[in-house]
PDB file of N, CA and C in Angstrom:
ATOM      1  N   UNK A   1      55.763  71.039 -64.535  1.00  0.00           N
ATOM      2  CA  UNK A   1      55.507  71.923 -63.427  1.00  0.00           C
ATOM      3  C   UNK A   1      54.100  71.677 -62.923  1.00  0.00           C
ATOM      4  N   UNK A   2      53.745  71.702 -61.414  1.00  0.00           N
ATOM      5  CA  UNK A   2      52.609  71.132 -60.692  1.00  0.00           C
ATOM      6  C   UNK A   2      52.164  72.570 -59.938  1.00  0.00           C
ATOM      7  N   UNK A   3      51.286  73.030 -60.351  1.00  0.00           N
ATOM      8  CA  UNK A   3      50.744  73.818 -59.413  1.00  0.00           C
ATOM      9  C   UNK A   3      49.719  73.575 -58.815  1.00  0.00           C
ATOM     10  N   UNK A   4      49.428  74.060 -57.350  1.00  0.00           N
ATOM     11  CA  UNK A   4      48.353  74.022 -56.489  1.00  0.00           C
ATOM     12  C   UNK A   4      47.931  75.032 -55.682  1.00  0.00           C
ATOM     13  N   UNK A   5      47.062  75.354 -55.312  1.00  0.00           N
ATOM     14  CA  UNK A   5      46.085  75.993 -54.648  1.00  0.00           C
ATOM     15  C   UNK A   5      46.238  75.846 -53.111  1.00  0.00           C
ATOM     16  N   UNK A   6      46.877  76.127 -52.267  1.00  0.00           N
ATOM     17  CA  UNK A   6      46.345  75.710 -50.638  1.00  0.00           C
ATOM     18  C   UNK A   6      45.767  76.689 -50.363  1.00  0.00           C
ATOM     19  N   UNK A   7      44.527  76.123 -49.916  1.00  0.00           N
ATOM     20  CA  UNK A   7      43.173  76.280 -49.642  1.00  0.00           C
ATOM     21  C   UNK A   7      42.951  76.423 -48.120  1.00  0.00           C
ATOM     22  N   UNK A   8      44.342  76.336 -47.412  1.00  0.00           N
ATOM     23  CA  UNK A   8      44.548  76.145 -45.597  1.00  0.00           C
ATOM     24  C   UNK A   8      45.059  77.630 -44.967  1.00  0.00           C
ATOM     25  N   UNK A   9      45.023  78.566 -45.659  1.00  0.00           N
ATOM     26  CA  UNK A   9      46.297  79.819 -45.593  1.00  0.00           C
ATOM     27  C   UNK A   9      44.549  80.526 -45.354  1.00  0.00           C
ATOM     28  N   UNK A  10      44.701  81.941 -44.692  1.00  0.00           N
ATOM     29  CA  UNK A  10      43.962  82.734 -45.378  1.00  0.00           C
ATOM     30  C   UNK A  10      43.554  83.612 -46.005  1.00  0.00           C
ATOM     31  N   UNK A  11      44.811  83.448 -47.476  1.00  0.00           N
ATOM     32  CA  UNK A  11      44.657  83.884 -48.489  1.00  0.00           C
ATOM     33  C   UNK A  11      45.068  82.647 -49.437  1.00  0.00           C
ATOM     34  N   UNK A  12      44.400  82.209 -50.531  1.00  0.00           N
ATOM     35  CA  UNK A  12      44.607  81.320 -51.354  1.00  0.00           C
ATOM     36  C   UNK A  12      46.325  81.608 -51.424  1.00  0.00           C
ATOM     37  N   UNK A  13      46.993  80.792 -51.763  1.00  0.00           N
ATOM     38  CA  UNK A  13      48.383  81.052 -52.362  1.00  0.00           C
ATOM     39  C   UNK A  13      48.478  79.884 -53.562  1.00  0.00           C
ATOM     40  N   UNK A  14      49.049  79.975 -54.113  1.00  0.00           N
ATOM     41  CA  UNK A  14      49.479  79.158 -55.443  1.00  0.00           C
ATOM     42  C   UNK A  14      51.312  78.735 -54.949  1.00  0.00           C
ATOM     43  N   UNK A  15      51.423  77.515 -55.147  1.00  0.00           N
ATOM     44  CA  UNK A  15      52.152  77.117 -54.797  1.00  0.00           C
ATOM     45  C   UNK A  15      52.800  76.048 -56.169  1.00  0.00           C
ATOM     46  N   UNK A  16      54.198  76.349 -56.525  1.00  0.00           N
ATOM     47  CA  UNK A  16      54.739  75.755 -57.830  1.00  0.00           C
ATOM     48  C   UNK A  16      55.900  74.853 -57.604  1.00  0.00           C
ATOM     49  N   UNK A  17      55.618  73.284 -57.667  1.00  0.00           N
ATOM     50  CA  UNK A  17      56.861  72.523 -57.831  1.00  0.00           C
ATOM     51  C   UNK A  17      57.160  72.159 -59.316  1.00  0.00           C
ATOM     52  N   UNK A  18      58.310  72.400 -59.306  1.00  0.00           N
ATOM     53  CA  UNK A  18      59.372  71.643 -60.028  1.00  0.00           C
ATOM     54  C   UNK A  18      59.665  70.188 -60.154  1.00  0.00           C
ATOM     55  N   UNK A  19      58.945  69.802 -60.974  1.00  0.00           N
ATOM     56  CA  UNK A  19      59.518  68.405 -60.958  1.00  0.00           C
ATOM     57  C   UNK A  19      60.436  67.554 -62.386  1.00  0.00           C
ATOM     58  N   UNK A  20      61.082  68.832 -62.761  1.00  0.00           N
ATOM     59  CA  UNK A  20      61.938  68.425 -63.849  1.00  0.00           C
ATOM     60  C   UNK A  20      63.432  67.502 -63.087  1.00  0.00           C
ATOM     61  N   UNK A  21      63.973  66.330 -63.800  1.00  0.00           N
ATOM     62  CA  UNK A  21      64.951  65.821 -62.851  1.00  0.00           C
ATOM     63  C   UNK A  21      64.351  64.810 -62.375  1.00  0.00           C
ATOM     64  N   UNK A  22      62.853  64.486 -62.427  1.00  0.00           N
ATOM     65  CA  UNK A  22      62.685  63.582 -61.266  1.00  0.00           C
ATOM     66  C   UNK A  22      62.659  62.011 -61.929  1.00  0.00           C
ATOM     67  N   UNK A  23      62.251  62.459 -63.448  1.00  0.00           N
ATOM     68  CA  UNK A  23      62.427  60.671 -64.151  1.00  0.00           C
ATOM     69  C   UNK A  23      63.887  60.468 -64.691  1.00  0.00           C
ATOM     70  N   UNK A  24      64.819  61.139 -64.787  1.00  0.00           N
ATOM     71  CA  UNK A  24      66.263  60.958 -64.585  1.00  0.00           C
ATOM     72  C   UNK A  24      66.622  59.870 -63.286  1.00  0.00           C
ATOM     73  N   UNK A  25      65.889  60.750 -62.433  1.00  0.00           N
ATOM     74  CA  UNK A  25      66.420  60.421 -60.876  1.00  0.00           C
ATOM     75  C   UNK A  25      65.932  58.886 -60.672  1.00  0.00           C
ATOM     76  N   UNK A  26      64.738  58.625 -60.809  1.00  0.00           N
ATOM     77  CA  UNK A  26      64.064  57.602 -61.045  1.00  0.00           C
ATOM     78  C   UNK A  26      64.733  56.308 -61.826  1.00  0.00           C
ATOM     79  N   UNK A  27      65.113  56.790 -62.942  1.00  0.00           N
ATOM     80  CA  UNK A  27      65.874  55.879 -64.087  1.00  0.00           C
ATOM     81  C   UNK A  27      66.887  55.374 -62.929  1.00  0.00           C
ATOM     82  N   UNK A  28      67.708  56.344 -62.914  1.00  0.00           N
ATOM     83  CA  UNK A  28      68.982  55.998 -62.121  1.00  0.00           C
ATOM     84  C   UNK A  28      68.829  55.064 -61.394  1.00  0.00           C
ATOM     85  N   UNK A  29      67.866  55.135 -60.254  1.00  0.00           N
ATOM     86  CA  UNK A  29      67.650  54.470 -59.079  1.00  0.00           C
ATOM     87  C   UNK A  29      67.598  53.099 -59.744  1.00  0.00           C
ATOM     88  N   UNK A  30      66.215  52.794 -60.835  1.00  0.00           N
ATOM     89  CA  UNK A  30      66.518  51.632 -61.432  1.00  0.00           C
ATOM     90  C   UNK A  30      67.747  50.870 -61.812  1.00  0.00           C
ATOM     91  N   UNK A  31      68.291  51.075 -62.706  1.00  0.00           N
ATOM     92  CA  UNK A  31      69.782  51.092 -62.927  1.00  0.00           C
ATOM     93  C   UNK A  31      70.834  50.524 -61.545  1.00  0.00           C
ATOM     94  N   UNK A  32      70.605  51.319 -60.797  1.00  0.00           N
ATOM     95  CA  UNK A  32      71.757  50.749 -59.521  1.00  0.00           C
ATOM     96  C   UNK A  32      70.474  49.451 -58.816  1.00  0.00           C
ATOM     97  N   UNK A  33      69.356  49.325 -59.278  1.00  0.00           N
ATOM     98  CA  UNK A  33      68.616  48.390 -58.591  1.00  0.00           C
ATOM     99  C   UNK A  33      69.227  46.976 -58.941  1.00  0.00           C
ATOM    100  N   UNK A  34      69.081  47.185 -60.654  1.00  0.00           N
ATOM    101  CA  UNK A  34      69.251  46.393 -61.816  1.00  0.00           C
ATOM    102  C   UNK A  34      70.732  45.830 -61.864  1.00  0.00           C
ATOM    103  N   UNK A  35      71.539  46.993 -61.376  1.00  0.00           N
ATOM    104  CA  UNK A  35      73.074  46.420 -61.191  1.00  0.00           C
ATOM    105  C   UNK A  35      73.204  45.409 -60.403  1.00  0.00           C
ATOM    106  N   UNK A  36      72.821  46.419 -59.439  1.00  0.00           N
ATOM    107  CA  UNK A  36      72.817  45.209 -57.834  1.00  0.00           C
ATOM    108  C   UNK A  36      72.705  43.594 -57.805  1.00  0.00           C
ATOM    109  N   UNK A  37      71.312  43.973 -58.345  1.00  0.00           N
ATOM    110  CA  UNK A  37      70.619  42.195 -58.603  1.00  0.00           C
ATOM    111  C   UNK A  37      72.033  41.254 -58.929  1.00  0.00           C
ATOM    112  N   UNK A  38      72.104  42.242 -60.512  1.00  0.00           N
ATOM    113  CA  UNK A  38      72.697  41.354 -61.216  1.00  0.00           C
ATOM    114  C   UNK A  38      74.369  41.270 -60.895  1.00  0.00           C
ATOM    115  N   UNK A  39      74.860  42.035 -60.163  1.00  0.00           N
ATOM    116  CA  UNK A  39      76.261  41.854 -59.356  1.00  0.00           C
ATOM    117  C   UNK A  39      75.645  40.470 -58.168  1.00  0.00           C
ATOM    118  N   UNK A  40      74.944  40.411 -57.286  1.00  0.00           N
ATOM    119  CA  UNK A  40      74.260  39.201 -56.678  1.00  0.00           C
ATOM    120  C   UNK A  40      74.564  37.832 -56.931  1.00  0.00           C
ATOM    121  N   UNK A  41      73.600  37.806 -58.636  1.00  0.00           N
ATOM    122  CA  UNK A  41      73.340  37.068 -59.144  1.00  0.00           C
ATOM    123  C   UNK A  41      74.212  36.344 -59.926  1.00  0.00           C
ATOM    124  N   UNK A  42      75.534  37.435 -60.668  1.00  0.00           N
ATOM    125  CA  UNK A  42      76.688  36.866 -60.350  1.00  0.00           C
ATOM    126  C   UNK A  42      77.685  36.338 -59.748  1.00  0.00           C
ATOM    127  N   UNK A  43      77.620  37.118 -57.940  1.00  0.00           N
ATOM    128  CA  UNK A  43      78.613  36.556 -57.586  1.00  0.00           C
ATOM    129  C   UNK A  43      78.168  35.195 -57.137  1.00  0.00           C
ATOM    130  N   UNK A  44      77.267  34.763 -56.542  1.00  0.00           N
ATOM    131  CA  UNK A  44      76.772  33.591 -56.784  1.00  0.00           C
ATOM    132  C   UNK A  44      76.639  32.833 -57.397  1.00  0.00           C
ATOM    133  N   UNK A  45      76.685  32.519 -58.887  1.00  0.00           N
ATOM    134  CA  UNK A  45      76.706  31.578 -60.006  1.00  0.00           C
ATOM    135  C   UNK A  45      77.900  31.515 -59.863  1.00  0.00           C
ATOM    136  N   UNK A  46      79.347  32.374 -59.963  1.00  0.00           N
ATOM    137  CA  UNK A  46      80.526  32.206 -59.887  1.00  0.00           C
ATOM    138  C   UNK A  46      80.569  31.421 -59.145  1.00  0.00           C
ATOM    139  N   UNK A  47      80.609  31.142 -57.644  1.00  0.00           N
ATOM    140  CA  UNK A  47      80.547  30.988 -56.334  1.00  0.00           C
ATOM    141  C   UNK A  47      80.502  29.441 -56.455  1.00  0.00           C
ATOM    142  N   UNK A  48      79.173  28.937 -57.126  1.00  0.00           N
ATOM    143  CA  UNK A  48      78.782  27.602 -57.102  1.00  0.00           C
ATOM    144  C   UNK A  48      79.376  26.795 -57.949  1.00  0.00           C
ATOM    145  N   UNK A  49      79.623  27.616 -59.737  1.00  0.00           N
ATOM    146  CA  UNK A  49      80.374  26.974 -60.213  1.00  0.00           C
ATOM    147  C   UNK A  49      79.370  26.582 -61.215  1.00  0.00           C
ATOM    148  N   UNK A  50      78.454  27.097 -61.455  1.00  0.00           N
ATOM    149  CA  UNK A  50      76.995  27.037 -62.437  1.00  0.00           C
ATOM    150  C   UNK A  50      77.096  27.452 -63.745  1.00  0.00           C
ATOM    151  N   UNK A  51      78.035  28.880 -63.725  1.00  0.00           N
ATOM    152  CA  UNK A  51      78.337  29.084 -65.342  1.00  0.00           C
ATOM    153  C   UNK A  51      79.713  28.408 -65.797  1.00  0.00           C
ATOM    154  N   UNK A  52      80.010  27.759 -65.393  1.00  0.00           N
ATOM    155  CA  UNK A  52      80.825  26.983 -65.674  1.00  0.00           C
ATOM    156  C   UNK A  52      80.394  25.778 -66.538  1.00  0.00           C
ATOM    157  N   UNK A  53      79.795  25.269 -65.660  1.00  0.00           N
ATOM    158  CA  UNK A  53      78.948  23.853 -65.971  1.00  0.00           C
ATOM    159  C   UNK A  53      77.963  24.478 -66.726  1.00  0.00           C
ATOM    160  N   UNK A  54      77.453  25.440 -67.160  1.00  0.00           N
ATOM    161  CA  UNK A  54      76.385  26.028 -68.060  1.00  0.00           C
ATOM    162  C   UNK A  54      77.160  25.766 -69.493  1.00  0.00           C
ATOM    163  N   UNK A  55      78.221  26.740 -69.730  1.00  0.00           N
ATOM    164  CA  UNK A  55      78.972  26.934 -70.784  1.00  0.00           C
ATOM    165  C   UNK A  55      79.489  25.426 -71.163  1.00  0.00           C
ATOM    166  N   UNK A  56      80.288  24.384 -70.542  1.00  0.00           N
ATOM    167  CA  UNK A  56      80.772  23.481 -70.637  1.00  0.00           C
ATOM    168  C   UNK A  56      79.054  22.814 -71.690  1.00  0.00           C
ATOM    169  N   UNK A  57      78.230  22.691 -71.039  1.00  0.00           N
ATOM    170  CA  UNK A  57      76.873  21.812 -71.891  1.00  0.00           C
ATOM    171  C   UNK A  57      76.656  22.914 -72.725  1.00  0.00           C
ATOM    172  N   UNK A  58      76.676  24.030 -73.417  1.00  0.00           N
ATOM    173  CA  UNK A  58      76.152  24.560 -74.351  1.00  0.00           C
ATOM    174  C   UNK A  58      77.315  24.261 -75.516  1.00  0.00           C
ATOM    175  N   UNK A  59      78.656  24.514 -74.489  1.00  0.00           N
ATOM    176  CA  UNK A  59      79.884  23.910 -75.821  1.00  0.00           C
ATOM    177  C   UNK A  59      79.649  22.684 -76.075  1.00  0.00           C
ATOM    178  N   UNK A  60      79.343  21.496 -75.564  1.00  0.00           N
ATOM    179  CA  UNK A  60      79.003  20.219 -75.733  1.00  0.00           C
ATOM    180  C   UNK A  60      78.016  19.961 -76.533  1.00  0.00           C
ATOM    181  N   UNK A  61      76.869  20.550 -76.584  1.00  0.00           N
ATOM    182  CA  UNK A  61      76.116  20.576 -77.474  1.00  0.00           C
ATOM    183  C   UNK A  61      76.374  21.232 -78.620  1.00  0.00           C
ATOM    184  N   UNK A  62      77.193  22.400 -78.913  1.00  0.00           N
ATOM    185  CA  UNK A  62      77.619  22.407 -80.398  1.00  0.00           C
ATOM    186  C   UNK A  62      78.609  21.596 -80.837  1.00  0.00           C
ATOM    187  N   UNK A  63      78.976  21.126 -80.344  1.00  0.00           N
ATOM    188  CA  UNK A  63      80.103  20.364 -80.833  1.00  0.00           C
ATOM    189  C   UNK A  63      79.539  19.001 -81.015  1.00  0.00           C
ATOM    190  N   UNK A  64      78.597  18.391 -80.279  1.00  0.00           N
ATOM    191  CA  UNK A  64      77.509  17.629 -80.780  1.00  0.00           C
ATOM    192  C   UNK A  64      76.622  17.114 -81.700  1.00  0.00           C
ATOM    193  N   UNK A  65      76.360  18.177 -81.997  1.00  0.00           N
ATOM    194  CA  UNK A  65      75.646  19.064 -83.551  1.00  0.00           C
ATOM    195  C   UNK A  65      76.152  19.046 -84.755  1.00  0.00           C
ATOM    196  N   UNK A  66      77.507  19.469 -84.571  1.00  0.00           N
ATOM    197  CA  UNK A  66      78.656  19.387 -85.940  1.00  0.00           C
ATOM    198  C   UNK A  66      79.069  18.071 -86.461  1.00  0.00           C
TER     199      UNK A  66
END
């Protein structure tokens, strides 16, 4: 809770926000930021055909290995 003083009235008043909710709200926003990207960033690698050819050389290389 934030209280303040306005000092513009002429009588002082005290004035009280609420700011419970607001790093929830915040998180969230991150979250659908973070989705986003990474919905993007997928449909594009799909698209090109990159995790494809990613997975194909990482299986190649274990099987390499063995």
């Amino acid at each position: 809770m934030r209280t303040s003083l306005n000092t513009d009235a002429a009588e002082p008043v005290v004035v009280v926000r609420q700011e419970r909710g607001q790093g929830t709200a915040e998180y969230a926003l991150l979250l659908l930021a973070a989705a986003t990207i990474a919905l993007i960033v997928l449909t594009w690698a799909t698209g090109t055909g990159r995790i494809g050819a990613l997975f194909d050389a990482v299986i190649d290389s274990v099987i390499g290995r063995v």
